[in-house]
Protein backbone atom coordinates (compact mmCIF):
# COMPACT_ATOMS: atom_id res chain seq x y z
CA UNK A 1 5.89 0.00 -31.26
CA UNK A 2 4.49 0.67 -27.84
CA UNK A 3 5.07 3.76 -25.49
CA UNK A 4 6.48 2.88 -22.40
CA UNK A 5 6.94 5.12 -19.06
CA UNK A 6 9.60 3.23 -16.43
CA UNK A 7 8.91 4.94 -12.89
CA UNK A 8 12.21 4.87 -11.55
CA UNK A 9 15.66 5.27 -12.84
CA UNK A 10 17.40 3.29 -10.95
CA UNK A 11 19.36 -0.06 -11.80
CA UNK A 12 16.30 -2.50 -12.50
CA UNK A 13 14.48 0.95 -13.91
CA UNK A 14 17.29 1.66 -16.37
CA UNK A 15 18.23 -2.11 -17.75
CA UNK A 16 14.45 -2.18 -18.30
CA UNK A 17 14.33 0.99 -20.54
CA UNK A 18 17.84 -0.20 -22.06
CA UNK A 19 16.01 -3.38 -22.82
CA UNK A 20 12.96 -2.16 -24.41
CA UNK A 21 14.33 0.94 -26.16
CA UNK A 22 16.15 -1.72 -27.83
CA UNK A 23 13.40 -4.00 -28.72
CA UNK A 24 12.18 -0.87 -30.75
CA UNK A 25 9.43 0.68 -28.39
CA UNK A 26 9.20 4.81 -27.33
CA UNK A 27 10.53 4.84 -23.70
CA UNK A 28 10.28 7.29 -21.12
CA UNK A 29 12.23 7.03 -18.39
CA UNK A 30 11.30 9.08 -15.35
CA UNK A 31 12.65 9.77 -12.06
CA UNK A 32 11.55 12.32 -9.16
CA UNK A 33 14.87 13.11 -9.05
CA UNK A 34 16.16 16.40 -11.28
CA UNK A 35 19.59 15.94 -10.43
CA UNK A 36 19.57 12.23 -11.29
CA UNK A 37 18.18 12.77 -14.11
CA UNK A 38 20.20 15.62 -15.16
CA UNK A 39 23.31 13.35 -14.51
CA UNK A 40 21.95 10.44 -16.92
CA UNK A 41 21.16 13.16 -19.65
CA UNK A 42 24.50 13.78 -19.39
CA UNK A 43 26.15 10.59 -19.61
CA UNK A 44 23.44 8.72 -21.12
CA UNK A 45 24.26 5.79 -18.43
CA UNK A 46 23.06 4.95 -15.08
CA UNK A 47 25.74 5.22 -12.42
CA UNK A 48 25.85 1.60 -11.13
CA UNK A 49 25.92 0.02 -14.37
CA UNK A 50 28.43 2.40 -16.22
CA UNK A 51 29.24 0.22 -19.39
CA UNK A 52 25.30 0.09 -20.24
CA UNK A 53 24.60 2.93 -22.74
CA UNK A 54 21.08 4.03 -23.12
CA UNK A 55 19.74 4.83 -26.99
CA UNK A 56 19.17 8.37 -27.44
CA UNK A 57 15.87 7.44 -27.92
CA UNK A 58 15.05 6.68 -24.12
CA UNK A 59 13.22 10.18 -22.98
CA UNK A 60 14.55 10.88 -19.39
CA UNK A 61 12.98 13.10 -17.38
CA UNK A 62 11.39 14.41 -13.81
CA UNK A 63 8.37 15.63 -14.82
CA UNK A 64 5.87 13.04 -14.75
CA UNK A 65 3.23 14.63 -17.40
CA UNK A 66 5.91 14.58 -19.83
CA UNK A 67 6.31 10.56 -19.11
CA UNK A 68 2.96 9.50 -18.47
CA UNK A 69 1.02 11.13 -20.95
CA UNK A 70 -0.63 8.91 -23.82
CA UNK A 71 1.55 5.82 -22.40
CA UNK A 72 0.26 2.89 -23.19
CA UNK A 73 1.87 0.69 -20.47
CA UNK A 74 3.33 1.95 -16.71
CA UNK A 75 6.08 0.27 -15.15
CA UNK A 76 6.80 1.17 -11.31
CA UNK A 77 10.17 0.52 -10.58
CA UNK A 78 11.12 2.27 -7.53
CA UNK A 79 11.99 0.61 -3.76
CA UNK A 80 9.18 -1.13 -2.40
CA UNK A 81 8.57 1.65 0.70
CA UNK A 82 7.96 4.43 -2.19
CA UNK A 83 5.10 2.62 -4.12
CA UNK A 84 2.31 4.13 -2.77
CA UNK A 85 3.91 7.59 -2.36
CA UNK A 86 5.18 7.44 -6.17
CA UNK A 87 1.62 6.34 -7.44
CA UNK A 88 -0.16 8.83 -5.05
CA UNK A 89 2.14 11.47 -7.33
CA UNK A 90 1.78 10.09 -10.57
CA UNK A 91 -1.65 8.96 -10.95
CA UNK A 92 -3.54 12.01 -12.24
CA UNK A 93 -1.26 11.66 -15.03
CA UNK A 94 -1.87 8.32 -15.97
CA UNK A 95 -4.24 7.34 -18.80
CA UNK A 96 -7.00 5.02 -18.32
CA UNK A 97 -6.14 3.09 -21.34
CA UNK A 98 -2.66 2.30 -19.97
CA UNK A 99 -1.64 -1.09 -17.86
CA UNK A 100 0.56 -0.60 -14.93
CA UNK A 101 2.92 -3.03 -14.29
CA UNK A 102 4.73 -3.41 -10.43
CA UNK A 103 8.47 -4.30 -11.22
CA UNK A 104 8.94 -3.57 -7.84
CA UNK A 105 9.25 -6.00 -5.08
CA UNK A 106 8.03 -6.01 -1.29
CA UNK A 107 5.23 -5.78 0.86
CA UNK A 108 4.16 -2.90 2.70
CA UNK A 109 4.60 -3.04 6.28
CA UNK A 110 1.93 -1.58 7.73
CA UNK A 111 -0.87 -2.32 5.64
CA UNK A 112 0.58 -5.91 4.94
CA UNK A 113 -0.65 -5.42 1.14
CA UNK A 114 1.10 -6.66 -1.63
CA UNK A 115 2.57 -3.81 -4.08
CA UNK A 116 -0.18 -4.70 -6.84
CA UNK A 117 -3.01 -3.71 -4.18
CA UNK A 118 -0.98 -0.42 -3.11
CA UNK A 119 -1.11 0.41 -6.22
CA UNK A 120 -4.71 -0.52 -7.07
CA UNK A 121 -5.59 1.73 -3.44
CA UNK A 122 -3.79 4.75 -4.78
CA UNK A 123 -5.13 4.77 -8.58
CA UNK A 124 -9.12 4.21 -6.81
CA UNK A 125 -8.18 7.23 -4.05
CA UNK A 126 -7.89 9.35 -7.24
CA UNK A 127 -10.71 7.62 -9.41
CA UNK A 128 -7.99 6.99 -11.96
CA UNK A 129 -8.85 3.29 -13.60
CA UNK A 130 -6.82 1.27 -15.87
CA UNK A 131 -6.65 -1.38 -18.21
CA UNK A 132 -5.23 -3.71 -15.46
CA UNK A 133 -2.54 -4.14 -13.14
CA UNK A 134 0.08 -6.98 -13.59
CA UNK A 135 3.72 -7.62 -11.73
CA UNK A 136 6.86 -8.63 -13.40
CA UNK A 137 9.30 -11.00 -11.30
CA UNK A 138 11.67 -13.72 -11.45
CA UNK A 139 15.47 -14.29 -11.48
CA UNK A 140 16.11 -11.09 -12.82
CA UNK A 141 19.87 -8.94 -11.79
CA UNK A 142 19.37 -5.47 -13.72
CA UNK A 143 23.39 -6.22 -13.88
CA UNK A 144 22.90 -8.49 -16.73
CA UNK A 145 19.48 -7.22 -18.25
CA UNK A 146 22.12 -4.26 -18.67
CA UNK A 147 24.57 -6.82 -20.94
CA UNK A 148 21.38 -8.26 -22.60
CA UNK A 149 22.19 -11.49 -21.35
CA UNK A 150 19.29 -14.20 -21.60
CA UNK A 151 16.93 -13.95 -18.49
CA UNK A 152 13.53 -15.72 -17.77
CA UNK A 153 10.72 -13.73 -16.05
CA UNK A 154 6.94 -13.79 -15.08
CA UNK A 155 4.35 -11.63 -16.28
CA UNK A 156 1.73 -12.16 -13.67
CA UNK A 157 -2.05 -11.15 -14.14
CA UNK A 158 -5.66 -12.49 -13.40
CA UNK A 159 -6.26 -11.20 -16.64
CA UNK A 160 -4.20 -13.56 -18.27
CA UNK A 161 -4.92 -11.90 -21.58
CA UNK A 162 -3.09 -8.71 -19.51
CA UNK A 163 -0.40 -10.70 -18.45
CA UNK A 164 -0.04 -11.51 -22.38
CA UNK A 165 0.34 -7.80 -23.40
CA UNK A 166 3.36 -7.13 -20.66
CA UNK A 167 4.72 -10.68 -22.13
CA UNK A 168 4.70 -9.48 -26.23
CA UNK A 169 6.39 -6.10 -25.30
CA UNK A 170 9.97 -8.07 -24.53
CA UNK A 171 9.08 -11.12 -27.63
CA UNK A 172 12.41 -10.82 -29.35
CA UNK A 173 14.74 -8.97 -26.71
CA UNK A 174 16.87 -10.67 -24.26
CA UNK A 175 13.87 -11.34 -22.10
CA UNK A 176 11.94 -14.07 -22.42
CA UNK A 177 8.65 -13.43 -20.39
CA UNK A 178 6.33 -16.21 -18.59
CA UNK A 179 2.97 -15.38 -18.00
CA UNK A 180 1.05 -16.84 -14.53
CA UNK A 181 -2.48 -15.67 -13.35
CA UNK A 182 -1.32 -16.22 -10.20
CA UNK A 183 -0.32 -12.60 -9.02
CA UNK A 184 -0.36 -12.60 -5.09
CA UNK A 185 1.73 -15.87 -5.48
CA UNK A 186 4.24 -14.79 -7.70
CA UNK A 187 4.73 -11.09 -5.55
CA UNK A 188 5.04 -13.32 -2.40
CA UNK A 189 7.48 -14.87 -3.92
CA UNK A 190 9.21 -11.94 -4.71
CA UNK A 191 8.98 -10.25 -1.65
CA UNK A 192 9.99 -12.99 0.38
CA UNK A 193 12.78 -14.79 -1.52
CA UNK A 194 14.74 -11.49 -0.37
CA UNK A 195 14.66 -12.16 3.35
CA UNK A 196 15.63 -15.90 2.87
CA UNK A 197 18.62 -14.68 0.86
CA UNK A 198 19.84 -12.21 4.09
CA UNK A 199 20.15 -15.47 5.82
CA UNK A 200 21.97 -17.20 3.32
CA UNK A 201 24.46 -13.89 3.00
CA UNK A 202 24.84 -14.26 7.08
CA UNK A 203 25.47 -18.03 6.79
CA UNK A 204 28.47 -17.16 4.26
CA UNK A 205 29.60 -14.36 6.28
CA UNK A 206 29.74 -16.85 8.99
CA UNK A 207 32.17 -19.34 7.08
CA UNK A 208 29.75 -21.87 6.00
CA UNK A 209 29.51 -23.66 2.51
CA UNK A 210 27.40 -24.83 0.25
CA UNK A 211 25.78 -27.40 2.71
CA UNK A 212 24.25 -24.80 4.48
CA UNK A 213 23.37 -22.43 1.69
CA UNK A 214 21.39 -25.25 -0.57
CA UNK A 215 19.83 -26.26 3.42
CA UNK A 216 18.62 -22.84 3.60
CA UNK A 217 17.13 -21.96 0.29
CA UNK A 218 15.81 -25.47 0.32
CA UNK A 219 13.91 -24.84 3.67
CA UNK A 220 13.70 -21.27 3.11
CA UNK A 221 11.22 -21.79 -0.26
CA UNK A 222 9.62 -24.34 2.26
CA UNK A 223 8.82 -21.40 4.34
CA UNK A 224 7.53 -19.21 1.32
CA UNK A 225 5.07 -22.31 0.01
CA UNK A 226 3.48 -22.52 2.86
CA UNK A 227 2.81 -19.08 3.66
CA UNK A 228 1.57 -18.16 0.35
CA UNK A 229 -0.97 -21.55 0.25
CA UNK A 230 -2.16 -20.17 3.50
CA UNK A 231 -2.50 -16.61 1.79
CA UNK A 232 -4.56 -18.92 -1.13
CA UNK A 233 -1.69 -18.77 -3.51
CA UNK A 234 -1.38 -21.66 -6.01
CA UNK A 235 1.55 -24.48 -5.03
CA UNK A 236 2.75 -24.04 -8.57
CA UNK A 237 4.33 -20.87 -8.54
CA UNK A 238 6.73 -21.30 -5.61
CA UNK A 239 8.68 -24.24 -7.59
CA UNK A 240 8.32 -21.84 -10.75
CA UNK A 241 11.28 -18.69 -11.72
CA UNK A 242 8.97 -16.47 -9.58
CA UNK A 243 9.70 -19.31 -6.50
CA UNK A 244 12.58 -21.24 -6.29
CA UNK A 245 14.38 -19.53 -9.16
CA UNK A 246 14.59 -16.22 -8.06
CA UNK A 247 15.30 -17.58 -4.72
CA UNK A 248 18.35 -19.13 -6.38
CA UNK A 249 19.87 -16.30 -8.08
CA UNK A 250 18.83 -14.08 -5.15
CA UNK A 251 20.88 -15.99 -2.57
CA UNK A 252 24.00 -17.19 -4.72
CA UNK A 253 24.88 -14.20 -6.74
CA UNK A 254 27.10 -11.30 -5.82
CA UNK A 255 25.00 -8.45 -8.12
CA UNK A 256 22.51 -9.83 -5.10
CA UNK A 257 22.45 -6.98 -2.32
CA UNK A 258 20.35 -8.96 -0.14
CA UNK A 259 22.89 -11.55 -0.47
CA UNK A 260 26.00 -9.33 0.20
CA UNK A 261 24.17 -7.41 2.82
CA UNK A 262 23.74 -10.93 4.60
CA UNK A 263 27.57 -11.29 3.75
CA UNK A 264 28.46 -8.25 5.64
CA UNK A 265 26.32 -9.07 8.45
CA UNK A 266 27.65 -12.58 9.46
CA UNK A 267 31.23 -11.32 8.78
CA UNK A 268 30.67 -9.09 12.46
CA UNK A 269 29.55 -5.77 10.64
CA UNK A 270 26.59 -3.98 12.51
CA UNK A 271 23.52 -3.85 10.04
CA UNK A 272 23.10 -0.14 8.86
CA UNK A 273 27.12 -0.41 8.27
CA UNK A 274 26.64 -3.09 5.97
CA UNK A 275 23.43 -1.71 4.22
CA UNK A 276 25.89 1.64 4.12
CA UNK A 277 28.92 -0.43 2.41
CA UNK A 278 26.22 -2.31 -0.18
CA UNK A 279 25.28 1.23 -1.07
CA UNK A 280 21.95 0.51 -2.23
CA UNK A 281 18.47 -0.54 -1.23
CA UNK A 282 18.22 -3.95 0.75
CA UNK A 283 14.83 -4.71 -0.04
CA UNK A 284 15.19 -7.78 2.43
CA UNK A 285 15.04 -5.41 5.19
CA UNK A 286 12.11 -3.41 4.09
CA UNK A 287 9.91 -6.48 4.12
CA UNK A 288 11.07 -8.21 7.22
CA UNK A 289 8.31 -6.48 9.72
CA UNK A 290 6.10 -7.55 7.21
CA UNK A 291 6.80 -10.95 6.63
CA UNK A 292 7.63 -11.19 10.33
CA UNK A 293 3.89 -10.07 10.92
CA UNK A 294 2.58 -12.15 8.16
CA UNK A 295 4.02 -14.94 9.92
CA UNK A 296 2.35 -13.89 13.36
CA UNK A 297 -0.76 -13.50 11.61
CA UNK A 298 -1.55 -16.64 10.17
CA UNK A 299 -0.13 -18.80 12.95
CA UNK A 300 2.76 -20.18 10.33
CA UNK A 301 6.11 -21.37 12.28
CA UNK A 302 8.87 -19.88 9.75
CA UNK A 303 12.33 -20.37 11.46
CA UNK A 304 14.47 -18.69 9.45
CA UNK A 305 12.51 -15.51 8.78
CA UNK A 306 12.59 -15.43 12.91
CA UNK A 307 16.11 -16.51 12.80
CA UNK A 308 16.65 -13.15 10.38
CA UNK A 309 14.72 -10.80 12.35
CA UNK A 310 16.85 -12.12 15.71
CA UNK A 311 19.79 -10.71 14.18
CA UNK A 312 18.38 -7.77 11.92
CA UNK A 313 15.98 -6.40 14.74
CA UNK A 314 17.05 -7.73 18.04
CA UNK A 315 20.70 -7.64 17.71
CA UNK A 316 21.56 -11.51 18.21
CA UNK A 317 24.46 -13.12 17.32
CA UNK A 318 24.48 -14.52 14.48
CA UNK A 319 26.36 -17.80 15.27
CA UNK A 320 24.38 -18.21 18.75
CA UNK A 321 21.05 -18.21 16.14
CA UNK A 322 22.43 -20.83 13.76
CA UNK A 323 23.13 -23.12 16.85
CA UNK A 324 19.43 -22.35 18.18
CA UNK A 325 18.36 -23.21 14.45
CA UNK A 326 20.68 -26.59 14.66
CA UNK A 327 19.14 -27.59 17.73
CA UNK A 328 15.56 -27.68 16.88
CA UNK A 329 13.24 -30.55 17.79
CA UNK A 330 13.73 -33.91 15.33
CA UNK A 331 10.65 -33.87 12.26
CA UNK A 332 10.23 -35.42 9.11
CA UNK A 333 10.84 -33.29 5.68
């Protein structure tokens, strides 16, 4: 048995603690939050996934010395924009001996670093050092983590021997982890699948079919590739469950908010209505100005990112961007 502090109580945060409380380990589930966390105390559930019950052995609580101290492993689990502010408060609390693990996906926008190196900035800013950092992605809805339904995920590390120690905490639950050294490919991957799957929410909102959803994920993982082997990723990991597979579920599933954001988008509704009617954080939208300046950056053409941040940022029509999309010079796959 290991002991295990989730930062961050919300839906992924909570199907992780309900998922490794069960596979026998000490969890400690913390949020900054003391009426959130008063709430789950309460009704030992977390308020978007109601029928998930959470053992009475899951420690909740908002004060982060009572979570962090003596745990072994450290998973981050909050929206990508509160990383670096959620490390900056917890890290004189962590121990050096523990592993912290980003379950969080994104890219920050103005330092254009991946959430592992956030991370790895704040811990050195306040001399704490660890054991290792490592990221957890893949096709992964906390809506059926919460049903312990079989999922797939990566355990990504350049330490593979770290990546190993995040894989054995799930061996036997209804995860079944992957491990991959690559780490800057696989958080990429998971930051960018998320604005590929706006535009295939838009496309559907528009009235299009399956056609143009498989076109887009298809071209849209195209897109990813070839920004991450420019960022010196390995070609592997896009057409892995970190790549293509949590592009799938990302872009086809309704537990997807990037997906039904996109939805409400292409239906006519302006975008902070439909991010207001999802109800929860779009993560798509708090990476497009950086994958939008990723893209200026290293000179890579990505048409539907641009096609995404036309309509999120400057207001375009939707259908007027599909047609500009459609009418694109003639090239070769």
């Amino acid at each position: 048995m290991s002991t295990i502090a989730i930062l961050g109580a919300g839906t992924w945060g909570s199907a992780l603690a309900h998922c490794l409380a069960r596979n026998n380990h000490e969890v400690r589930l913390w949020s900054r939050f003391e009426n959130e966390i008063l709430e789950m105390k309460c009704s030992r559930t977390n308020k978007n996934l109601p029928e998930m019950v959470l053992p009475e052995t899951v420690l909740m609580t908002a004060d982060p010395l009572e979570a962090l101290a003596g745990a072994e492993y450290v998973l981050v689990v909050v929206p990508s924009v509160y990383v670096r502010s959620t490390i900056q408060y917890t890290a004189p609390f962590i121990s050096p001996d523990s592993i912290v693990t980003c379950a969080s996906k994104g890219i920050e926008a103005n330092s254009l670093k991946l959430l592992s190196e956030v991370i790895a900035d704040e811990l050195a800013s306040q001399m704490v050092s660890v054991r290792g950092i490592t990221a957890l992605s893949g096709p992964t809805h906390a809506e059926e983590v919460a049903r312990s339904l079989p999922t797939l995920i990566v355990s990504a590390c350049e330490d593979e021997t770290v990546a190993e120690e995040i894989q054995h905490l799930f061996d036997g639950s209804c995860i079944r982890p992957y491990t991959n050294t690559d780490l800057r490919g696989v958080e990429i991957c998971g930051a960018l699948k998320n604005v590929e799957a706006l535009a295939v929410g838009v496309a559907r909102g528009l009235g299009y079919g399956d056609n143009t959803a498989a076109a887009l994920m298809t071209r849209g993982m195209e897109e990813i590739r070839r920004l991450g082997l420019a960022m010196g990723c390995q070609e592997r990991t896009f057409f892995g469950l970190a790549g293509i597979g949590d592009l799938i579920v990302t872009a086809t599933s309704l537990h997807s908010r990037n997906n039904r954001c996109g939805m409400l988008i292409g239906s006519g509704k302006p975008v902070q209505e439909a991010v207001r009617e999802v109800g929860m954080v779009v993560e798509g939208l708090n990476t497009l100005p950086a994958a939008v300046e990723l893209c200026r950056k290293t000179g890579m053409e990505m048409p539907i990112i641009s096609a995404v941040r036309a309509i999120v940022q400057d207001g375009a029509r939707p259908d007027d961007i599909v047609r500009e999309l459609m009418s694109r010079k003639l090239k070769e796959e």
